[in-house]
Structure formats: C-alpha cells, structure tokens
Protein backbone atom coordinates (compact mmCIF):
# COMPACT_ATOMS: atom_id res chain seq x y z
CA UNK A 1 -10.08 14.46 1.33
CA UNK A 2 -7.82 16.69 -0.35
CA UNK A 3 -4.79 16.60 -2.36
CA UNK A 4 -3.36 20.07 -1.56
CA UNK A 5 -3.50 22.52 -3.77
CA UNK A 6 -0.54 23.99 -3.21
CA UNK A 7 1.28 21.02 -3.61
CA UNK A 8 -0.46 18.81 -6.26
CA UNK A 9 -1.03 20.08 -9.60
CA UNK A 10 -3.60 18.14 -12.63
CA UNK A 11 -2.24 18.21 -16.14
CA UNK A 12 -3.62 16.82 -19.22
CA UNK A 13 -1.86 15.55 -21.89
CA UNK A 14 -3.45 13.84 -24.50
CA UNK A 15 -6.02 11.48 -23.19
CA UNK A 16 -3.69 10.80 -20.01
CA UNK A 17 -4.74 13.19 -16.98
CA UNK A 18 -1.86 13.76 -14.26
CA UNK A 19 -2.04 14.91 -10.65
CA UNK A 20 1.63 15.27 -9.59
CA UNK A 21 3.59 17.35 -6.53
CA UNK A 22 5.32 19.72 -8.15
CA UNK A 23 7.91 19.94 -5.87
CA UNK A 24 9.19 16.43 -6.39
CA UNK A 25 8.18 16.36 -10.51
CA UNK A 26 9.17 19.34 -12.14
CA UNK A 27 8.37 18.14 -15.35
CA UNK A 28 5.31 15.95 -15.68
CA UNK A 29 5.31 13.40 -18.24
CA UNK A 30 3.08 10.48 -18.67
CA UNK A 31 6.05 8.46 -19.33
CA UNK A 32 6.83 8.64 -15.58
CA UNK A 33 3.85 6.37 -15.04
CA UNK A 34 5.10 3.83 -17.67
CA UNK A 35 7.43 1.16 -16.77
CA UNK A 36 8.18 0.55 -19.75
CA UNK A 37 9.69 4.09 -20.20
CA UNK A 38 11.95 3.95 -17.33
CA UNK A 39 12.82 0.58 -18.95
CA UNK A 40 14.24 2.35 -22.07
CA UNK A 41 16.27 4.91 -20.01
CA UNK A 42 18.95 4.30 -17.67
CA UNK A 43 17.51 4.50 -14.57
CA UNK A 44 17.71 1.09 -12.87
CA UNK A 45 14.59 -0.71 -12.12
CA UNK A 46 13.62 -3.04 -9.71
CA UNK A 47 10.48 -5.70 -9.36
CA UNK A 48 8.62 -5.63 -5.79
CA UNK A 49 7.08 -9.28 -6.05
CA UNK A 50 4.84 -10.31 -3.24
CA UNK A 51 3.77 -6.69 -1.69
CA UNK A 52 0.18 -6.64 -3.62
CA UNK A 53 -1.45 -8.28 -6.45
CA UNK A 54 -0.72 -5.54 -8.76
CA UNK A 55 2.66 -4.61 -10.96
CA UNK A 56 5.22 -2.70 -9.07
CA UNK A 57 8.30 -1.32 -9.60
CA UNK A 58 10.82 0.51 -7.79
CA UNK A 59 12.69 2.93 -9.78
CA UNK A 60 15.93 5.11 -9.21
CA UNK A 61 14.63 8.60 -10.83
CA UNK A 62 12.78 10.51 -7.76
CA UNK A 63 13.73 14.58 -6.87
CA UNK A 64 17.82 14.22 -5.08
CA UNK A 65 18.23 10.54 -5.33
CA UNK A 66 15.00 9.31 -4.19
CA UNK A 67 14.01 5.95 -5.00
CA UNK A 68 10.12 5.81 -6.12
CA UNK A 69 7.47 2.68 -6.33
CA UNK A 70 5.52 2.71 -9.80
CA UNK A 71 2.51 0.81 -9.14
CA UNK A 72 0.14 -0.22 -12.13
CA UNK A 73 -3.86 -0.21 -11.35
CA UNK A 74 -5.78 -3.13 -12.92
CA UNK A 75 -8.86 -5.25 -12.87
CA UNK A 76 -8.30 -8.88 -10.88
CA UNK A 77 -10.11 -12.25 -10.89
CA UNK A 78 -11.82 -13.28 -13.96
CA UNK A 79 -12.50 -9.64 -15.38
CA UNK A 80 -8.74 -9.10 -15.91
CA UNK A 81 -8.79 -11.80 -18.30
CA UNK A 82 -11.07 -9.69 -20.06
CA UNK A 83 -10.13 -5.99 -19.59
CA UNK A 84 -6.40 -6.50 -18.40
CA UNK A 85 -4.97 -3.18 -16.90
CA UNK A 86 -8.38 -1.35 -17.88
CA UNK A 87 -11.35 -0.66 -15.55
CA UNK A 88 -14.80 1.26 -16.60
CA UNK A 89 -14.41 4.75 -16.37
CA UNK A 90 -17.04 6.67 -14.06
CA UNK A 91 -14.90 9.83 -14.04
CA UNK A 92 -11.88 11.38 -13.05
CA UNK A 93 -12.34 11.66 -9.46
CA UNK A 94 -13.77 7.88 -9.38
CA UNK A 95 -10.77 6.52 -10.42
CA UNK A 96 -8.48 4.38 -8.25
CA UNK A 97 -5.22 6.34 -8.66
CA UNK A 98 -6.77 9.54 -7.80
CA UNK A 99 -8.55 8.09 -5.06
CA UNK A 100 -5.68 6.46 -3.70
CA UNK A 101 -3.44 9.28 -4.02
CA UNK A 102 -6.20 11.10 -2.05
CA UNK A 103 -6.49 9.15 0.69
CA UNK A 104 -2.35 8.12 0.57
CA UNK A 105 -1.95 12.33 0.62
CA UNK A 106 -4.51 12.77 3.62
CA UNK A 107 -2.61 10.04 5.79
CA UNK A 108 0.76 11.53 5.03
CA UNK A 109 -0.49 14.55 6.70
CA UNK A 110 -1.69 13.04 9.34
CA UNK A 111 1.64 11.59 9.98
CA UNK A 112 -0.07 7.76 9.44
CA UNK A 113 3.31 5.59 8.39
CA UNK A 114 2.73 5.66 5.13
CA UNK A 115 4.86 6.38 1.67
CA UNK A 116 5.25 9.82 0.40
CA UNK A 117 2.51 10.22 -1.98
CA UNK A 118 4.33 11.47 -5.71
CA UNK A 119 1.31 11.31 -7.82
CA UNK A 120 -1.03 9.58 -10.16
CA UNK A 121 -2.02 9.06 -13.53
CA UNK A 122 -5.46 8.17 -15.06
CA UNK A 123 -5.08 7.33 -18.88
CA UNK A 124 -8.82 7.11 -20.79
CA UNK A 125 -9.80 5.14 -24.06
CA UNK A 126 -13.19 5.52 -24.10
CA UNK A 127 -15.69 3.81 -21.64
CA UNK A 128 -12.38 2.72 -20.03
CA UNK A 129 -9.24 3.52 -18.33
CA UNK A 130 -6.00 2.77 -17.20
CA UNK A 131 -3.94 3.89 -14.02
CA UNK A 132 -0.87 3.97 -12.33
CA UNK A 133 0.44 5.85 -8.69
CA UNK A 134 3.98 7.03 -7.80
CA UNK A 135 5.11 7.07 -4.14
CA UNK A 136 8.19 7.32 -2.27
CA UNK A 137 9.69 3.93 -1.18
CA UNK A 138 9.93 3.15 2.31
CA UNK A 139 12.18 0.81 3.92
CA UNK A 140 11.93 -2.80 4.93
CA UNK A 141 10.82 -6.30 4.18
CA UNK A 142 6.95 -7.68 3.76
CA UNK A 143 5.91 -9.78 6.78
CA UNK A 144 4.67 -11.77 3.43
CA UNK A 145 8.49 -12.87 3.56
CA UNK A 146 9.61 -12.54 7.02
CA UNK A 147 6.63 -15.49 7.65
CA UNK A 148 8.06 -17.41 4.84
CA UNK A 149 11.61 -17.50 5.85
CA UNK A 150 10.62 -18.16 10.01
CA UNK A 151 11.94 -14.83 11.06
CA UNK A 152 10.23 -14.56 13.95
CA UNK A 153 10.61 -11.19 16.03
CA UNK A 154 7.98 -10.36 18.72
CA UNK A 155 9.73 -6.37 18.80
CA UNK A 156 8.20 -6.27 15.47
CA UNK A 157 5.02 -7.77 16.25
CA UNK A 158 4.69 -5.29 19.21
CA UNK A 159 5.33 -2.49 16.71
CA UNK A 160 2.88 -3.78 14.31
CA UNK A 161 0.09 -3.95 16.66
CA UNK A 162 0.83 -0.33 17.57
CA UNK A 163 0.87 0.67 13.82
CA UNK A 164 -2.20 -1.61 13.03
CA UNK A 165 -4.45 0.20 15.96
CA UNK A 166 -3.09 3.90 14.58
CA UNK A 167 -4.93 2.96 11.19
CA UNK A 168 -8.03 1.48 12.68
CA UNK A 169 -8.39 4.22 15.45
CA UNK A 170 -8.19 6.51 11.96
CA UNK A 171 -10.32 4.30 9.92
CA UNK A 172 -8.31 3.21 7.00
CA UNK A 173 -10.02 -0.01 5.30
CA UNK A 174 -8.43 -2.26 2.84
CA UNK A 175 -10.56 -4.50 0.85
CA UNK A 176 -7.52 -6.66 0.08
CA UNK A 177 -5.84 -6.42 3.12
CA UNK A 178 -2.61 -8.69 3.66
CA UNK A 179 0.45 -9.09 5.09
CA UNK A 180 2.13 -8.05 1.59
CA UNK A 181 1.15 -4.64 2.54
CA UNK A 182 2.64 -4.84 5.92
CA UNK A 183 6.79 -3.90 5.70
CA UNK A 184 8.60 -4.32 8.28
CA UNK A 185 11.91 -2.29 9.20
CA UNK A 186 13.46 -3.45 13.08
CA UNK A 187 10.93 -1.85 14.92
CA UNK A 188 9.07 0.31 12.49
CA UNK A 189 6.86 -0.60 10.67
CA UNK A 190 4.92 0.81 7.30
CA UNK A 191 1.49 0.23 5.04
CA UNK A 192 1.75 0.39 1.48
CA UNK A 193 -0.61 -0.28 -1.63
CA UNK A 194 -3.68 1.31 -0.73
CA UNK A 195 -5.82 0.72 -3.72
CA UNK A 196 -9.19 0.30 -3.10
CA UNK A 197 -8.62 1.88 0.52
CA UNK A 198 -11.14 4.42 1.80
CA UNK A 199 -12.20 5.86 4.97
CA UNK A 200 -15.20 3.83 7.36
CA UNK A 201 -16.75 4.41 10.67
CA UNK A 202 -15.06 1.98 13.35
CA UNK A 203 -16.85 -1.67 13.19
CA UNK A 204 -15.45 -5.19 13.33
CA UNK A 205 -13.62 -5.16 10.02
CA UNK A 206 -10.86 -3.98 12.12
CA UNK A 207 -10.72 -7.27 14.51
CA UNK A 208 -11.16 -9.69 11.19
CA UNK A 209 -7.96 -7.62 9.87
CA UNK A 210 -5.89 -8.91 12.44
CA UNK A 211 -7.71 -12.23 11.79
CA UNK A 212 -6.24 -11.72 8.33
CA UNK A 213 -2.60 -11.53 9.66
CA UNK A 214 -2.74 -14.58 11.66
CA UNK A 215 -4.38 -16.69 8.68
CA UNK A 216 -1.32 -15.56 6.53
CA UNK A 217 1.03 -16.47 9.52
CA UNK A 218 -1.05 -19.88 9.38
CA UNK A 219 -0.75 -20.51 5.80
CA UNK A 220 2.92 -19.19 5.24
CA UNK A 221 4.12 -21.20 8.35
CA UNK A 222 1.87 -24.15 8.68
CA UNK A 223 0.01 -25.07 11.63
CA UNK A 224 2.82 -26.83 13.77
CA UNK A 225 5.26 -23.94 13.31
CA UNK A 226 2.94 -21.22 14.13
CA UNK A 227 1.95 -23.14 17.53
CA UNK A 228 5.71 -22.70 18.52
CA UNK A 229 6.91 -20.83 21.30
CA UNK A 230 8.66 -18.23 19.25
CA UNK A 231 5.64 -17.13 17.05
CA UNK A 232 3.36 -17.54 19.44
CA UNK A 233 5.34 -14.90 21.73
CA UNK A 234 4.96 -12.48 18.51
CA UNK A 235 1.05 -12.91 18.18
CA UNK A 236 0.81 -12.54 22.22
CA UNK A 237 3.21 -9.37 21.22
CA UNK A 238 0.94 -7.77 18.48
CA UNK A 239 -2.06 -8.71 21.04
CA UNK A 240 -1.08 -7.11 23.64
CA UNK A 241 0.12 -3.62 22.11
CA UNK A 242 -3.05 -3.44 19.91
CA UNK A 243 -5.20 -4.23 23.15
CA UNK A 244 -3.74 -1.69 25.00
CA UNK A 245 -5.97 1.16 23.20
CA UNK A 246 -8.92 -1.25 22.90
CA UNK A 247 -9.38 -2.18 26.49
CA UNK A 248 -11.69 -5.29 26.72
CA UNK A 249 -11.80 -6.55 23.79
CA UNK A 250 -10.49 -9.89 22.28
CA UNK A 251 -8.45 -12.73 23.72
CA UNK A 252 -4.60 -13.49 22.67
CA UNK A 253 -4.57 -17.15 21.28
C-alpha cells in the first residue's frame, strides 16, 4: 500500500514524526494531533462516544470549513492500565497510525466509503510510542445508536449489506469489528476507525462479521425485540443484498 507521494508528505519534529496531505495541512504541526491543543484554541470540539473504543474528537479546523475526526491510538484490556496511550515501538512503518492511514489512503482510492484520510502522527519516547490519525468526517449516525433507540429501517439494512460485501469482496479485516464503526446516513452508508485493519485473502471471517452485527442487534435490542417483524425485515434486508454477490451461501434467519 501506498500513501501517495505526491500527496502525503513525512515531517519530523522533535521526537514526533508526521505524514500529512499537504493539500489539506499546509502547515504541519504536531499540535494538530493533540486534543488538547485544539482545546486551548477556538476551534469548537466535539466528543464521538460510542464509534470505537478509542478517544475521538471531531474538530472544526480542516482546509475551507471542513470538519475533521482526531482519533487517539492506544493499548486496550489490561495492558492500557499499564502503558495507557503508549504501545512498543517496532518502527515507523509498524505503527498503527501509519498503517492505518495506509490502508484508510488505499481504500479512498479505490472509492471504498470511507473518510478522507488527513494524516497521522507517531510520537516516540523510547522503546515506546504514541499515535493519533486525522480524517475527514463523514455523515451519519452509528448503527451502535440507531439499535439502541429501535430505529429500525430495512433501506438501510439493504444498503449496509451492499457496503459490507464491497469491503469483503476487497478484503478489509477488522479485528474489532462492530457496529460503532458502521454510520449510517438514509441510504448510505460509511466505515470508520480502521485501526488494526489490514488486508486478507477471502475466508469466513467475512460471514462471522455479519455474525458480529446481528449479536450487537441482539444485545442492544434484546431478544424479543429483535424477533419482531420490523427488525427482522432489516436482517432479511442486509441478507438478501449481501447474498446477491455471494450466490449460495448462508441462510437469512
């Protein structure tokens, strides 16, 4: 994968190394990849709750208005009682910002629905680092929420399946995988927060993703709810759209 040369340029400052587009950051600054920086300013700042289980922001200081999504990288479970934001280093081009913005920039181009990919930012302190990525913001709500509140929409659901099969037929894996990084606009729908993401030959990690979105569905909803008529017509939806490239495999249930 490749970040474009002639878009993307690497800048080191300090102990922080930056990978930006130039045509949206004119003036790279590590301080674009600290909240707590944009906190200080003016520039209005919003929390994202629920899309991932990382920090992010969206912030009001992009190229003509845009709106960007500061997400901070960090260790989970029981090592990020230990290390916090900080993971072992292994190199630049091992680390999960550049890695994402890598893969984020390579679905872009192939017109995957995806946020514009701004850049990243790797900061070192010895055996260790810390990271953050900037993207573009994209429109919509997380099916995370539209489960909670019993939205139910099958037009959406058909859309999803259609969007879910694009990034399978392309092989885009998540480890972590959930409806938070589903959002959900009407009929469109996007993928966000690809940390960890990477490219893998087509195998049945694509079928247990879908199991993925109907356990969510089951645990936002609750059992009862998700056996009515009205969310059952949205998994038949996403079923049917995502079978239509895969013909003969699975069952709608």
């Amino acid at each position: 994968m490749s970040t474009g040369e002639s878009r993307f340029r690497d800048l080191q400052v300090g102990d922080t190394h930056l990978r930006v587009d130039s045509r949206r950051i004119r003036s790279p600054d590590p301080d674009l990849f600290r909240i707590e920086a944009w906190r200080e300013g003016d520039t209005p700042v919003t929390p994202l709750p629920g899309r991932s289980g990382e920090a992010a922001w969206a912030v009001e200081g992009g190229r003509k208005g845009e709106t960007w999504v500061l997400r901070h990288h960090g260790e989970r479970g029981l090592l990020s009682q230990v290390l916090g934001r900080r993971r072992p280093w292994r190199g630049l081009e091992h680390t999960r910002p550049m890695k994402e913005l890598a893969l984020l920039q390579w679905m872009w181009e192939e017109g995957l629905p995806v946020p514009t990919p701004v850049g990243a930012a790797v900061h070192r302190e010895g055996a260790f680092y810390q990271g953050a990525v900037l993207t573009g913001r994209v429109p919509g709500v997380s099916l995370l929420r539209l489960l909670r509140e019993n939205r139910p929409n099958p037009r959406s659901w058909s859309a999803l399946g259609r969007t879910l099969l694009r990034f399978h037929q392309a092989g885009i894996w998540h480890p972590d995988f959930s409806a938070g990084h589903i959002l959900v606009d009407g009929d469109r729908v996007w993928m966000v927060d690809f940390e960890g993401a990477r490219k893998r030959s087509p195998g049945g990690w694509a079928i247990r993703h879908l199991g993925r979105i109907r356990r969510a569905a089951v645990e936002a909803l609750g059992r009862d709810r998700w056996l009515e008529a009205s969310w059952q017509a949205c998994w038949q939806a996403l079923f049917r759209e995502y079978r239509a490239g895969q013909p003969g495999k699975g069952k709608a249930s």
